[in-house]
Protein backbone atom coordinates (compact mmCIF):
# COMPACT_ATOMS: atom_id res chain seq x y z
CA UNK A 1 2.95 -43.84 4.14
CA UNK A 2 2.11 -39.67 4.27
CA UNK A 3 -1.16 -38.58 3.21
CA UNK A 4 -1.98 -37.26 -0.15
CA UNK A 5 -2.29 -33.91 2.02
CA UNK A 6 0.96 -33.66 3.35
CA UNK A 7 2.80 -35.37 -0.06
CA UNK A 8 0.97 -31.98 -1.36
CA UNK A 9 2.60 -29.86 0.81
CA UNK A 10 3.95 -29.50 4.24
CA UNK A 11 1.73 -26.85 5.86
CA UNK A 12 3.64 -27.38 9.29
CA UNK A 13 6.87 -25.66 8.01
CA UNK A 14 6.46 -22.11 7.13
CA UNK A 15 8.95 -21.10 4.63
CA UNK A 16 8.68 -17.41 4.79
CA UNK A 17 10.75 -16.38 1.58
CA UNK A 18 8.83 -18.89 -0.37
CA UNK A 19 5.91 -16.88 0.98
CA UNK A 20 7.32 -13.86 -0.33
CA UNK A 21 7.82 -14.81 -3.52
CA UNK A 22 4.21 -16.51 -3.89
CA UNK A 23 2.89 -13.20 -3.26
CA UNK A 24 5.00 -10.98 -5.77
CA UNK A 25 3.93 -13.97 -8.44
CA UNK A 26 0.77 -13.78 -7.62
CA UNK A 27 -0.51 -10.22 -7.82
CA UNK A 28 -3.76 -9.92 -9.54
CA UNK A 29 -2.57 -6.90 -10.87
CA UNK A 30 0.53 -5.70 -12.74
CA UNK A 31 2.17 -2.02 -12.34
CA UNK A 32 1.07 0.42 -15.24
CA UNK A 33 3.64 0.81 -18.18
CA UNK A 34 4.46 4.02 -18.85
CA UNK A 35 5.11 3.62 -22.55
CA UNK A 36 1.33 3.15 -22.68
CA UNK A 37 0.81 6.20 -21.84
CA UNK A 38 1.07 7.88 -25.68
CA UNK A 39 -1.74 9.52 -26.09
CA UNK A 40 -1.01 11.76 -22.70
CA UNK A 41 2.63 12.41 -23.06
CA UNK A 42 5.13 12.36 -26.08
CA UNK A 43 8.03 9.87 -26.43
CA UNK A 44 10.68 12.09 -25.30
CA UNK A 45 8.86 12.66 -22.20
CA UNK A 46 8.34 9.14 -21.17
CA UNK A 47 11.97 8.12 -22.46
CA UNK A 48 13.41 11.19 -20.13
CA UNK A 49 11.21 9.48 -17.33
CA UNK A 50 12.17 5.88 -17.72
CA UNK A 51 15.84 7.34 -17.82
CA UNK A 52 15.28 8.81 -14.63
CA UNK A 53 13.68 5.58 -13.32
CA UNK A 54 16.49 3.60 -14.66
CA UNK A 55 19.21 6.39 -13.23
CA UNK A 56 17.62 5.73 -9.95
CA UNK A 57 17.98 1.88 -10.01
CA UNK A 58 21.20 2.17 -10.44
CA UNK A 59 21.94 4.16 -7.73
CA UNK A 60 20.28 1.55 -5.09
CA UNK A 61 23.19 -0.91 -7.04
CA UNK A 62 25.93 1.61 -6.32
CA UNK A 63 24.57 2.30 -2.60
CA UNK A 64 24.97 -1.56 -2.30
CA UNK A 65 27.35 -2.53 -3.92
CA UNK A 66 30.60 -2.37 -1.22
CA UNK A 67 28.30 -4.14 1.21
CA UNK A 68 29.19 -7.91 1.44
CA UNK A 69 27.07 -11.10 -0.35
CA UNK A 70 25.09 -11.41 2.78
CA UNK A 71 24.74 -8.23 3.36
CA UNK A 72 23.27 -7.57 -0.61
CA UNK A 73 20.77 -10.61 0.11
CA UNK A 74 19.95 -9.12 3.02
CA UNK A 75 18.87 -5.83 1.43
CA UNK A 76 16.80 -7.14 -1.72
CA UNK A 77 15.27 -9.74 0.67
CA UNK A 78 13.55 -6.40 2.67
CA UNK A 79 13.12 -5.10 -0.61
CA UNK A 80 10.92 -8.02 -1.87
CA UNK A 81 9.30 -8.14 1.59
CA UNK A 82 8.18 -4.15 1.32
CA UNK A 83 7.21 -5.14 -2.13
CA UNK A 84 5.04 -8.01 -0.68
CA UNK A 85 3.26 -5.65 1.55
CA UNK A 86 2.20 -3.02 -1.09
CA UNK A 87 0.80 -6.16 -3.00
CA UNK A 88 -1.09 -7.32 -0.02
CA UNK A 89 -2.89 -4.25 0.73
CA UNK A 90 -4.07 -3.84 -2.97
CA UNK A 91 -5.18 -7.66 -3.09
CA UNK A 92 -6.82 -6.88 0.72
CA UNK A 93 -8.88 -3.59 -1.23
CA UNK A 94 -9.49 -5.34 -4.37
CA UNK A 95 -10.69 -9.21 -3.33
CA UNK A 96 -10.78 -8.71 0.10
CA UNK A 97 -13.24 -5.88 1.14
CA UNK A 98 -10.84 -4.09 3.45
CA UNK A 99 -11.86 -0.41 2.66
CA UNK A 100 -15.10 -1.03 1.49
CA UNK A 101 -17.40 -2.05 -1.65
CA UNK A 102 -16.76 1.60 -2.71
CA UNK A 103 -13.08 1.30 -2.80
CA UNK A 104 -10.70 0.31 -5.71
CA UNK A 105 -6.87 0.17 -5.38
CA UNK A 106 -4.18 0.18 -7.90
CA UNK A 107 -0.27 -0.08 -8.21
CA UNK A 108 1.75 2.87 -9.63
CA UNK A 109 4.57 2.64 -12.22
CA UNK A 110 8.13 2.62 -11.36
CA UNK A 111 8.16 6.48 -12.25
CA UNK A 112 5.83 7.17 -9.73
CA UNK A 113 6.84 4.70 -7.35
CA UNK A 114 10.57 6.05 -7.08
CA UNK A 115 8.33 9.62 -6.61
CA UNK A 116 6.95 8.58 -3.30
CA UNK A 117 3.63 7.22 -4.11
CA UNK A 118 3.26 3.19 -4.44
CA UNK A 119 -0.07 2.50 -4.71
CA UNK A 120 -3.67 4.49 -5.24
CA UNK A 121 -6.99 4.13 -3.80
CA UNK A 122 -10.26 5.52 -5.59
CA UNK A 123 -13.31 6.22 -3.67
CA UNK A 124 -16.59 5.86 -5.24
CA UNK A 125 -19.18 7.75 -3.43
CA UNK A 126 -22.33 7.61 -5.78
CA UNK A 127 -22.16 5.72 -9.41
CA UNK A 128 -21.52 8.74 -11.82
CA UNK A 129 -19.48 10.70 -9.47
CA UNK A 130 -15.78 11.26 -9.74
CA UNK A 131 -13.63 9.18 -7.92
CA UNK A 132 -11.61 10.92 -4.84
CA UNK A 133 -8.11 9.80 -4.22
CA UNK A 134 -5.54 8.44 -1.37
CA UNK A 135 -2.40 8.04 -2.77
CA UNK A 136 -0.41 5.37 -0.24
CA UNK A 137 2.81 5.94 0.37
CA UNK A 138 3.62 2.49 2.03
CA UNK A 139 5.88 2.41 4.97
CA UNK A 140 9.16 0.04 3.05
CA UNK A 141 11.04 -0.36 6.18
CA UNK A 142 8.49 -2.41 8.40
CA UNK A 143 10.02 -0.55 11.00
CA UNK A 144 8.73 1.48 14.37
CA UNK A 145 11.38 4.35 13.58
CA UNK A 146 9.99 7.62 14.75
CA UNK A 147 12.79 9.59 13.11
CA UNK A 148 12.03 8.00 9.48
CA UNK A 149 8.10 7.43 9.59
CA UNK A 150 8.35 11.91 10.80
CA UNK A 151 10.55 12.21 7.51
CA UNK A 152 8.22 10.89 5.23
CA UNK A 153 5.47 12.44 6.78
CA UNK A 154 6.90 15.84 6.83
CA UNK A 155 8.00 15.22 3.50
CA UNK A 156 4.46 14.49 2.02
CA UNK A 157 3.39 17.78 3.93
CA UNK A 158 6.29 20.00 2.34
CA UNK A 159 4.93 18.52 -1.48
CA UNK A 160 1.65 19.39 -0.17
CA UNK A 161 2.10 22.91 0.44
CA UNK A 162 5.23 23.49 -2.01
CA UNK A 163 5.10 25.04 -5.37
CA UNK A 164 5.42 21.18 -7.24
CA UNK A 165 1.94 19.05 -6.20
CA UNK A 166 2.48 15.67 -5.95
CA UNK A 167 0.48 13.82 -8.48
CA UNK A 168 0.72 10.40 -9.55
CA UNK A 169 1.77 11.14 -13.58
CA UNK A 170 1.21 7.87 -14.90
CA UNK A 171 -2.14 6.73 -13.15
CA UNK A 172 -4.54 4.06 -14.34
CA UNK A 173 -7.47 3.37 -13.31
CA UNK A 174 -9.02 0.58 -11.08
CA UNK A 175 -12.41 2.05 -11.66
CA UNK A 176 -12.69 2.22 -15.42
CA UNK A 177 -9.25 1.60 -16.25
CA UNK A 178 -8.61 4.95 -17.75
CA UNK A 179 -5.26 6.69 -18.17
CA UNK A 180 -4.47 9.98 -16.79
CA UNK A 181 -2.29 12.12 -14.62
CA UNK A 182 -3.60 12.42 -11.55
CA UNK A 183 -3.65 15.76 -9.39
CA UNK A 184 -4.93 16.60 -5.69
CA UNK A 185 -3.60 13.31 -4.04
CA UNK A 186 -3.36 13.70 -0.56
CA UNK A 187 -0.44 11.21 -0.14
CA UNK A 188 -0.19 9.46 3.20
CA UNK A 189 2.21 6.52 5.14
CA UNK A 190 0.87 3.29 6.21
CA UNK A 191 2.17 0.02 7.56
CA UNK A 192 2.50 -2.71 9.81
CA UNK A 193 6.27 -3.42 11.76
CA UNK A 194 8.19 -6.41 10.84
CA UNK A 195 6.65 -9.22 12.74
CA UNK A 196 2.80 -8.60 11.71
CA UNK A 197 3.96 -8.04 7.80
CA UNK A 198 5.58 -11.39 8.07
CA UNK A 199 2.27 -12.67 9.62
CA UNK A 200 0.83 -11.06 6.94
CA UNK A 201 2.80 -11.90 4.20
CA UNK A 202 2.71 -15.84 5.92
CA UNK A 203 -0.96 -15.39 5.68
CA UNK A 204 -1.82 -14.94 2.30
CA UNK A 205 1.13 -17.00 0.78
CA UNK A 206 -0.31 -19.72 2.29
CA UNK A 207 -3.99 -18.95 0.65
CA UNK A 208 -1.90 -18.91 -2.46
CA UNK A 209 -0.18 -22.53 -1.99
CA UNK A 210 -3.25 -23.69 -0.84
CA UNK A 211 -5.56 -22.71 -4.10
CA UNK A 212 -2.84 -24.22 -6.17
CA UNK A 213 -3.75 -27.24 -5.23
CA UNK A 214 -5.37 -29.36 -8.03
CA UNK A 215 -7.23 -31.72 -6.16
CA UNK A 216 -8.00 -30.44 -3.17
CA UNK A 217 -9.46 -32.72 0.22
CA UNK A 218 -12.44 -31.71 2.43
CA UNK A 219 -9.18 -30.84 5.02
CA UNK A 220 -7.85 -28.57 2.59
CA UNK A 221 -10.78 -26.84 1.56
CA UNK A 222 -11.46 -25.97 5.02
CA UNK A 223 -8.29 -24.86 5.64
CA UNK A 224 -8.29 -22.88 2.56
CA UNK A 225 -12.16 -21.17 3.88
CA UNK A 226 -10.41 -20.84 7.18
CA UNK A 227 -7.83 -18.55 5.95
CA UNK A 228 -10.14 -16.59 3.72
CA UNK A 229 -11.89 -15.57 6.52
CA UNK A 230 -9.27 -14.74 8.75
CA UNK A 231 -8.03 -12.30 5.98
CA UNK A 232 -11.66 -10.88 5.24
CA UNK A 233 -11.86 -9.63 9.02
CA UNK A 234 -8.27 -9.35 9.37
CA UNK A 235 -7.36 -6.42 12.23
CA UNK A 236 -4.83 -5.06 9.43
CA UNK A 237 -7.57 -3.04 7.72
CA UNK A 238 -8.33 -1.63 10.64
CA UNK A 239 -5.08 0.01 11.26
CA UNK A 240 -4.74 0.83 7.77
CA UNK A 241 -7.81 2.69 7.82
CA UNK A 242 -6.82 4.32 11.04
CA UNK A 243 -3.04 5.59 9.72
CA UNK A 244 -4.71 7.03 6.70
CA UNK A 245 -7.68 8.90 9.13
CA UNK A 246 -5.01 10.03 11.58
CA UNK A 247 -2.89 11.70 8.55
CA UNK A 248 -6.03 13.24 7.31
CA UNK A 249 -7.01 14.86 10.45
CA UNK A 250 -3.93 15.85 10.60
CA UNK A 251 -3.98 17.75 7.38
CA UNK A 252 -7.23 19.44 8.31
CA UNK A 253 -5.40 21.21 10.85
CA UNK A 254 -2.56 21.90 8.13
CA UNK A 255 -4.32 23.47 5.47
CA UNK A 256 -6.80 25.13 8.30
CA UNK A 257 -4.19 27.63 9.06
CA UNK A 258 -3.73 28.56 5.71
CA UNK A 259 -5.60 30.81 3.21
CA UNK A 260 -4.22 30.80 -0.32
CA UNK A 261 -6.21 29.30 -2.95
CA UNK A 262 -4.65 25.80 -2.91
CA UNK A 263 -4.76 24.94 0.90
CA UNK A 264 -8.15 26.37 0.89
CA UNK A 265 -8.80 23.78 -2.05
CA UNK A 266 -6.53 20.67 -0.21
CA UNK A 267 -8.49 21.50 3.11
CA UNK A 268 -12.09 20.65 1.41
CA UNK A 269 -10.66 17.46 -0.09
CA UNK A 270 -9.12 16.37 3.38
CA UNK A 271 -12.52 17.40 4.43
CA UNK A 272 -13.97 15.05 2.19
CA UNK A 273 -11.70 12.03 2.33
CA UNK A 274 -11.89 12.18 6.06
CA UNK A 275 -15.53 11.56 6.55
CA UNK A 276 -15.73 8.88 3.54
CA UNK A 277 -12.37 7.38 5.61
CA UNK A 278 -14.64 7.62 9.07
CA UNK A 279 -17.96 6.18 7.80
CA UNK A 280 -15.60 3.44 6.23
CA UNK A 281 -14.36 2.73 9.54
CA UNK A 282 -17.45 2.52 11.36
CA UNK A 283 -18.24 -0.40 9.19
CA UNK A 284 -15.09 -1.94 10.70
CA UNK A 285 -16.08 -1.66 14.06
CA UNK A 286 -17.04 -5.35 14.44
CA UNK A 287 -13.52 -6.31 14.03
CA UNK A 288 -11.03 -6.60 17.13
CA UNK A 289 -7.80 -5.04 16.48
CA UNK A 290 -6.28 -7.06 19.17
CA UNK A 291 -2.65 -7.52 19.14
CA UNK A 292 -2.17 -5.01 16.35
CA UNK A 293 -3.06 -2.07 18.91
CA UNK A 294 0.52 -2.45 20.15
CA UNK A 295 1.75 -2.09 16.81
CA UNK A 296 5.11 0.13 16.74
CA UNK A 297 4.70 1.27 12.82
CA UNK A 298 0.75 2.37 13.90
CA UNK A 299 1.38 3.68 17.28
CA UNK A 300 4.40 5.66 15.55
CA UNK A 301 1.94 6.53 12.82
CA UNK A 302 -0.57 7.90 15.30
CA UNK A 303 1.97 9.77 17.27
CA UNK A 304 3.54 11.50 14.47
CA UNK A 305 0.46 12.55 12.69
CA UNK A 306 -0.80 14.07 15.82
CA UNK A 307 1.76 16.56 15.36
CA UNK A 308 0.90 18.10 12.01
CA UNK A 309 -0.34 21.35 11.85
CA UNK A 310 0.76 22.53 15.33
């Protein structure tokens, strides 16, 4: 006869999509509707946007559509996954501590998302202050290719400097839940490759099954603790941290060759976000990175962002 444990669940087999989907269920927090944004734009705006959004989901049908049934599944099952990740990260700032007390994250709409920019973090320096801003532009593929992680990079430098800012134009909140469009985001990549997002991803779907256990044993309540504190000093904040200080330095040197108004303006915020991002990663220093130093999406990270500005 099993144990009540195990006719529970069967921790032993990891079913990874399962995992997936536990974590896109999950999220403590939902993406932003842009038709509550009223009182900032008019209803012709936001129906023009949410055409564009809905033009743009289309296309992803269309650029799929000749490939075979596998194939399709194949394609929406990395979607999900690069979904997953994005949720993970704000759940690992929000409940789990990984940038700090300081540090609140939040989703972006599907307008902004299909923009470049997934997710937000606000930094609060001292209570009354304004927040500053790191918009994430989270690395979707789970992938160590050079080539693509020195597009988007490159990319986020040409908004940077271009005529168009990027701004994230339906932004709420995590700080005070306010609704605005928000302007001077320094957007950045980060990301683990495939195998440690799956660890990831394995990781906190797991936390999930386990809490949603009614009655739980003294077995699974340690195993429940045990996981919570894996994820609490998890070596994944660490090279988040690190992706978004290596970007930063790198636009430093961007903006430092550069004299008009805005780059002078850009240069003091990378300034700024660079030594909140350092003194946040100080606090980190207990943690071993371990494996995750060998990371190909990191090491491609750091190797790319050591080339901006020269």
């Amino acid at each position: 006869m099993e144990s009540r444990e195990r006719g529970h669940q069967n921790f032993e087999h990891v079913d990874y999509a399962a995992h997936v989907e536990r974590v896109l269920r999950s999220a403590s927090q939902v993406r932003p509707d842009e038709n509550d944004f009223g009182e900032l734009y008019n209803e012709t705006i936001i129906s023009r946007d949410l055409e564009v959004v809905k033009i743009l989901e289309g296309k992803f049908d269309e650029n799929i559509d000749h490939l075979t049934p596998s194939e399709i599944k194949r394609v929406k099952e990395g979607r999900k996954r690069s979904e997953a990740l994005e949720v993970i990260i704000v759940e690992g700032a929000e409940l789990h501590n990984w940038f700090g007390p300081n540090v609140f994250a939040s989703r972006t709409g599907k307008y902004d998302d299909y923009s470049g920019i997934d997710e937000v973090l606000e930094i609060v320096q001292e209570e009354g202050e304004q927040a500053h801003s790191v918009a994430l532009a989270i690395d979707a593929s789970m992938r160590p290719d050079f080539s693509s992680i020195q597009r988007k990079i490159k990319r986020n430098v040409e908004k940077v400097l271009g005529p168009k800012k990027p701004r994230v134009k339906y932004f709420q909140s995590a700080v005070d839940g306010s609704k605005k469009s928000l302007t001077m985001v320094l957007p950045v990549v980060v990301g683990v490759e495939g195998k440690n997002a799956e660890e990831l991803i394995n990781l906190f779907g797991e936390v999930i099954q386990l809490r949603e256990i009614k009655d739980k044993t003294e077995q699974i309540k340690k195993k429940l603790k045990e996981r919570l504190e894996i994820i609490a000093n998890h070596p994944a904040q660490v090279v988040f941290l690190q992706e978004i200080m290596d970007q930063l330095d790198g636009y430093i040197r961007v903006f430092a060759k550069r004299t008009d108004k805005d780059s002078v303006e850009y240069g003091k915020r990378a300034k700024e976000l660079a030594s909140v991002i350092s003194d946040i990663i100080d606090t980190k220093a207990v943690i071993d990175i371990g494996k995750y130093e060998d990371d190909g999406v990191y090491l491609t990270i750091e190797e790319v962002a050591g080339t901006m500005g020269q």
